[in-house]
N, C-alpha and C. Protein backbone atom coordinates (compact mmCIF):
# COMPACT_ATOMS: atom_id res chain seq x y z
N UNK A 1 117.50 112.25 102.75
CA UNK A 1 116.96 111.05 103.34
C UNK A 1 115.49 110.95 102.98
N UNK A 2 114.82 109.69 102.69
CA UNK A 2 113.89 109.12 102.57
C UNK A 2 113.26 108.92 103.64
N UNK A 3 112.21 108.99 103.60
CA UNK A 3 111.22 108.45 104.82
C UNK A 3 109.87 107.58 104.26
N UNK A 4 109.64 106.55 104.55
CA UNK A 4 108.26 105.82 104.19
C UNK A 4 107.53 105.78 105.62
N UNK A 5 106.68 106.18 105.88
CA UNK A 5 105.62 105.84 106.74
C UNK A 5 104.54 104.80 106.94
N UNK A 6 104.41 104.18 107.53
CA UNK A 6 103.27 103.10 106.82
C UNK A 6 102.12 102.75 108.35
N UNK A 7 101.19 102.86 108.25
CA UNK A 7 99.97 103.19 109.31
C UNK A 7 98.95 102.20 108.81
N UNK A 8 97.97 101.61 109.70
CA UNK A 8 96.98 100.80 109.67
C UNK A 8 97.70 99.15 109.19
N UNK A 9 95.97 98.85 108.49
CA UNK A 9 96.58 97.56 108.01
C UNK A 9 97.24 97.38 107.11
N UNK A 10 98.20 96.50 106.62
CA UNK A 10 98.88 96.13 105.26
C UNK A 10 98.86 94.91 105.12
N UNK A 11 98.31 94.61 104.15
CA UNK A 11 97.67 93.56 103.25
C UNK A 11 97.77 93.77 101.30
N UNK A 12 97.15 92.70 101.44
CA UNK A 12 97.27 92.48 99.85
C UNK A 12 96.68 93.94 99.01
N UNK A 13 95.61 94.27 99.33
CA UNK A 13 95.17 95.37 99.20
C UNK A 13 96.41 96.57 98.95
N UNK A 14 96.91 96.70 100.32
CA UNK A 14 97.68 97.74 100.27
C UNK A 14 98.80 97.72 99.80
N UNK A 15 99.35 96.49 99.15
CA UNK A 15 100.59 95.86 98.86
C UNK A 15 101.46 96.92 97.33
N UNK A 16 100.37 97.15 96.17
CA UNK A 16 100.76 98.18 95.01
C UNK A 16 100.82 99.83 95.95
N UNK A 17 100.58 100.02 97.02
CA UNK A 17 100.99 101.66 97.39
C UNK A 17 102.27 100.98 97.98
N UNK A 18 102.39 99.97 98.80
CA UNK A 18 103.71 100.07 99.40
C UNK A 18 104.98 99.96 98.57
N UNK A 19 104.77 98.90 97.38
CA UNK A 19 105.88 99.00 96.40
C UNK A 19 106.31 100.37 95.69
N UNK A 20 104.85 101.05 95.23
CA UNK A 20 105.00 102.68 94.55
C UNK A 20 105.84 103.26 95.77
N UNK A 21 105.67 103.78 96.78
CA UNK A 21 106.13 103.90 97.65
C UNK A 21 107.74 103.96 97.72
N UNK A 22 107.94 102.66 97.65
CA UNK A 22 109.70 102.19 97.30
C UNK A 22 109.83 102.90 96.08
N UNK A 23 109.36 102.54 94.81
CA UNK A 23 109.74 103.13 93.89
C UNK A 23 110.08 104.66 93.58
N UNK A 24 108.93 105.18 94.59
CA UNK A 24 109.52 106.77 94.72
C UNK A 24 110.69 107.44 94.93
N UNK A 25 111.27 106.88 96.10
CA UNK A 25 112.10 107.01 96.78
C UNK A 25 113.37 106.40 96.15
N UNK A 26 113.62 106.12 95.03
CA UNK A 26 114.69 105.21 94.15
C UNK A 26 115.62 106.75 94.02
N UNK A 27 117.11 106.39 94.42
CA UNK A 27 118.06 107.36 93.96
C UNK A 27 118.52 107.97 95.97
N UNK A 28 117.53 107.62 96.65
CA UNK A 28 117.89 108.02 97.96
C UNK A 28 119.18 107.53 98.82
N UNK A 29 119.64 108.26 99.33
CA UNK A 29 121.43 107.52 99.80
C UNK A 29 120.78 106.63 101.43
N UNK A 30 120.03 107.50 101.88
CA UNK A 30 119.52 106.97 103.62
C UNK A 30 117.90 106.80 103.24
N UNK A 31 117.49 105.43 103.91
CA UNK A 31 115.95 105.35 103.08
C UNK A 31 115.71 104.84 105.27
N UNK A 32 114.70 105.72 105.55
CA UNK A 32 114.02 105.19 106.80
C UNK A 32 112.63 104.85 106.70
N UNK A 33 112.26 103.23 107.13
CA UNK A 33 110.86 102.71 106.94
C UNK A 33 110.63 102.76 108.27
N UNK A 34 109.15 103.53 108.51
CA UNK A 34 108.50 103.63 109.90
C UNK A 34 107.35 102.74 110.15
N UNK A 35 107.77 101.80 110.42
CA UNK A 35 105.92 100.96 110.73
C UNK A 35 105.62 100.39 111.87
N UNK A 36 106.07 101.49 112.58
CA UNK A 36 105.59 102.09 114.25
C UNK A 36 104.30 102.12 114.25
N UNK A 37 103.63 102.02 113.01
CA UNK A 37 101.78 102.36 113.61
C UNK A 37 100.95 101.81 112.51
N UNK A 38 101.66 100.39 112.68
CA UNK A 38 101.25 99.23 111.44
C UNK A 38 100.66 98.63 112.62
N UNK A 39 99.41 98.40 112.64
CA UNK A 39 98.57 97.31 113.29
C UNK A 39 98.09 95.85 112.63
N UNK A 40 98.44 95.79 111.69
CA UNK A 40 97.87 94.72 110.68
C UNK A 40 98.81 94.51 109.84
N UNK A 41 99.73 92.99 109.49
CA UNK A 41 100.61 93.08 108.03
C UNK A 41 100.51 91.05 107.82
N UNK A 42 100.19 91.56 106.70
CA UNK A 42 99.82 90.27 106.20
C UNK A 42 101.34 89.98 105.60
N UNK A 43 101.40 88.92 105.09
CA UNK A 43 102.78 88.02 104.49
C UNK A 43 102.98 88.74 102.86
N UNK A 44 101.98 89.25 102.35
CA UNK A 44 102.22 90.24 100.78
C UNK A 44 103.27 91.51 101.20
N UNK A 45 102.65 91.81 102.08
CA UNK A 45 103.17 93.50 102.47
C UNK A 45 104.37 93.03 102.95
N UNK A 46 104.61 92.13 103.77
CA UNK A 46 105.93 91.61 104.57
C UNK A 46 106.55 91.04 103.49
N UNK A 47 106.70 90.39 102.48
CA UNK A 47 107.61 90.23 101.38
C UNK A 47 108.00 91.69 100.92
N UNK A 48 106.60 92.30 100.19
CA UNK A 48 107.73 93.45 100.25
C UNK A 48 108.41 94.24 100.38
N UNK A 49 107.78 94.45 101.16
CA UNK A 49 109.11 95.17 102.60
C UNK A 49 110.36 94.75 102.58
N UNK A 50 110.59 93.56 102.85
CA UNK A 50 111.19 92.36 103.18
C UNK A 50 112.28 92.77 101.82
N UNK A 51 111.90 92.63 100.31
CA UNK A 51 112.33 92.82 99.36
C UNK A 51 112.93 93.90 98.74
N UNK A 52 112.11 94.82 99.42
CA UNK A 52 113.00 96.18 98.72
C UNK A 52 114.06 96.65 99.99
N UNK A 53 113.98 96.91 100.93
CA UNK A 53 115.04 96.91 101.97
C UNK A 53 116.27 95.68 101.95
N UNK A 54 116.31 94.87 101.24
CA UNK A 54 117.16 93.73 100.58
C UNK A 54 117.40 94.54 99.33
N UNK A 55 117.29 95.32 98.38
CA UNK A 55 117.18 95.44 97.24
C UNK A 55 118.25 96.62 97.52
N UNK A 56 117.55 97.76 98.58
CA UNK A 56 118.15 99.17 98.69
C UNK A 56 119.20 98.54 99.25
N UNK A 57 119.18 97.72 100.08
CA UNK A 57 120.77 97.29 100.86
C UNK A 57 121.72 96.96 99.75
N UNK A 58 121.50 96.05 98.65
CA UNK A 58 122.19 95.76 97.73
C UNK A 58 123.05 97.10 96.85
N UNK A 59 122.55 97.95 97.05
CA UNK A 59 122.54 99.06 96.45
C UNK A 59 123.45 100.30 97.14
N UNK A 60 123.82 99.22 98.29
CA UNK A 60 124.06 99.90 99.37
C UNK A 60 123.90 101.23 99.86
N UNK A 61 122.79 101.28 99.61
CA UNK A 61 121.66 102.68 100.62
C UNK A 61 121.63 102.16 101.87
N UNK A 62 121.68 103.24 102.74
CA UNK A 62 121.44 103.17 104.04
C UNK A 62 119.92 103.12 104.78
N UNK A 63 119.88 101.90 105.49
CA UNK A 63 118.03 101.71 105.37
C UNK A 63 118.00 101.26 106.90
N UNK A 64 116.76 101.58 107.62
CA UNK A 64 116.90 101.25 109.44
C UNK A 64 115.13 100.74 108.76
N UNK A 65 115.05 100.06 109.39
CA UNK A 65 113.61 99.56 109.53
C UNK A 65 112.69 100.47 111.09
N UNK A 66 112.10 101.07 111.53
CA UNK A 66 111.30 101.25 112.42
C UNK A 66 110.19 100.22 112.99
N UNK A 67 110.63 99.49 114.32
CA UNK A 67 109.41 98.58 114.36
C UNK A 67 109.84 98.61 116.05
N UNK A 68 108.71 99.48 116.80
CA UNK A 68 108.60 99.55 118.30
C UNK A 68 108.09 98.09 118.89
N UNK A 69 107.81 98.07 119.58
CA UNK A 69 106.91 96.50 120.52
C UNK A 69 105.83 96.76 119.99
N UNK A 70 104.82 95.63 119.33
CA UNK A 70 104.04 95.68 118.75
C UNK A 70 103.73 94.81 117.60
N UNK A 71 102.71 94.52 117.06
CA UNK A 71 102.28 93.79 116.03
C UNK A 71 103.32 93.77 114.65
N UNK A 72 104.13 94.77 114.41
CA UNK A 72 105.00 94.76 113.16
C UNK A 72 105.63 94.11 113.69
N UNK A 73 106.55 94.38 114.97
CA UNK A 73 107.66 94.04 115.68
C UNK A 73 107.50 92.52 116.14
N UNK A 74 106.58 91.41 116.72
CA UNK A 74 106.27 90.60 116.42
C UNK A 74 106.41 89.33 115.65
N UNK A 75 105.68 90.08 114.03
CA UNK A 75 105.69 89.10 112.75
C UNK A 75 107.59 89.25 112.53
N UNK A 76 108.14 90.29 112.39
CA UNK A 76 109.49 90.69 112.37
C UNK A 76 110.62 89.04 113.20
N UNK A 77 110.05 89.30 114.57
CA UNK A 77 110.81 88.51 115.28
C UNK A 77 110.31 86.89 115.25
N UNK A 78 108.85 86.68 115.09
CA UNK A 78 108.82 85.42 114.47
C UNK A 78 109.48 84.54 113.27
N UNK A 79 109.36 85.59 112.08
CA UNK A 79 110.48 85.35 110.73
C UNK A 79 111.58 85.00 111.13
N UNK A 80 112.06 85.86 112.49
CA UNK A 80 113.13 86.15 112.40
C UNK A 80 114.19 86.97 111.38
N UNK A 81 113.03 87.85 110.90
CA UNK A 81 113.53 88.66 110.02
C UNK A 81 114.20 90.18 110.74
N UNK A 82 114.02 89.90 112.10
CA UNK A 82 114.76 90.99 112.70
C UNK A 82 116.17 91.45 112.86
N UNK A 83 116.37 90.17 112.36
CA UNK A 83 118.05 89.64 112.89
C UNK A 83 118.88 89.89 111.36
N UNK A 84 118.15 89.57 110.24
CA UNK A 84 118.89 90.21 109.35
C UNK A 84 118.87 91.45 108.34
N UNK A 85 117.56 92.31 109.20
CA UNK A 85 117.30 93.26 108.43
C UNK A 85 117.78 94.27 109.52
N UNK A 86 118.31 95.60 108.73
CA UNK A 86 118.91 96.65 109.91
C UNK A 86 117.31 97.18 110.83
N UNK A 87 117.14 96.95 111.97
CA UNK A 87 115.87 96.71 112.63
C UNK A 87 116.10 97.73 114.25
N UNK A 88 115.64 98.89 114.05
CA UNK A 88 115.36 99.81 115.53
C UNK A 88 114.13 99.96 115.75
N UNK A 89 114.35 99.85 117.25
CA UNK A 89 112.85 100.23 118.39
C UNK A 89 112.75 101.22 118.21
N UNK A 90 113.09 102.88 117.56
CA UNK A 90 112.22 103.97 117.71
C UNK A 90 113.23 104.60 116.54
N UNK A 91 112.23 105.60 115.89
CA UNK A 91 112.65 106.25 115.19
C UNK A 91 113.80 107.23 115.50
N UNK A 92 114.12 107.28 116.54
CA UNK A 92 115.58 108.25 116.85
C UNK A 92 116.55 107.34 116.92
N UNK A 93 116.37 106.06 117.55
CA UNK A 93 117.42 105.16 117.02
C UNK A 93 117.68 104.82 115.58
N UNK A 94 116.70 104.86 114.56
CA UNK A 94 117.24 104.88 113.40
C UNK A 94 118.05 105.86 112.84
N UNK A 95 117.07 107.36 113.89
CA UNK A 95 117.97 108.52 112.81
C UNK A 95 119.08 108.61 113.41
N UNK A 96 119.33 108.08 114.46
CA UNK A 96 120.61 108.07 115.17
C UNK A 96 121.81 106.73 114.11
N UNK A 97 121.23 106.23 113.54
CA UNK A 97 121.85 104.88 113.23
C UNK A 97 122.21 105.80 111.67
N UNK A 98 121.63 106.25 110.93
CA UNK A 98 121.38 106.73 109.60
C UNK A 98 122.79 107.76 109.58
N UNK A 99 122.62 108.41 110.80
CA UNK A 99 123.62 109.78 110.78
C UNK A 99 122.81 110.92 110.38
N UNK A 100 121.57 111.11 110.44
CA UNK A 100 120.42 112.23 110.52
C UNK A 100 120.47 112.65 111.59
């Protein structure tokens, strides 16, 4: 299993580590994204997020998004991108969801 972590702000700036990021992790069967302690995400970083968890799904890898109450969790449910991305309140519900 994969794990991405992602902390502070995410923005345009930070947008080429978050894709490298994905790219690392290419070949993983269970991919878990944590952005439990994302205070800041602009609409760059949220596409691609948005995009490669669409991409790994296609691929059918197993992927839980991490997003507690909070500023990730938020932009998530405004999109309404909560509803079609696999989306848990805490990281044990993902690893619980994953089969970790």
């Amino acid at each position: 299993m994969s794990i991405l972590l992602a902390a502070g702000e995410l923005d345009a700036f930070a947008a080429p580590d978050i894709a490298s990021a994905f790219v690392e992790i290419d070949g993983a069967a269970r991919v878990l994204v944590d952005l439990g302690r994302v205070s800041f995400m602009d609409s760059t970083a949220l596409g691609i997020i948005v995009r490669h968890v669409r991409v790994l799904g296609e691929q059918e890898v197993r992927v839980q998004v991490v997003l507690p109450e909070g500023f990730a969790r938020r932009i998530f449910e405004i999109t309404m991108l909560d509803r079609v991305l696999p989306v848990a309140g805490t990281r044990d519900e993902a690893l619980a969801s994953l089969g970790a």
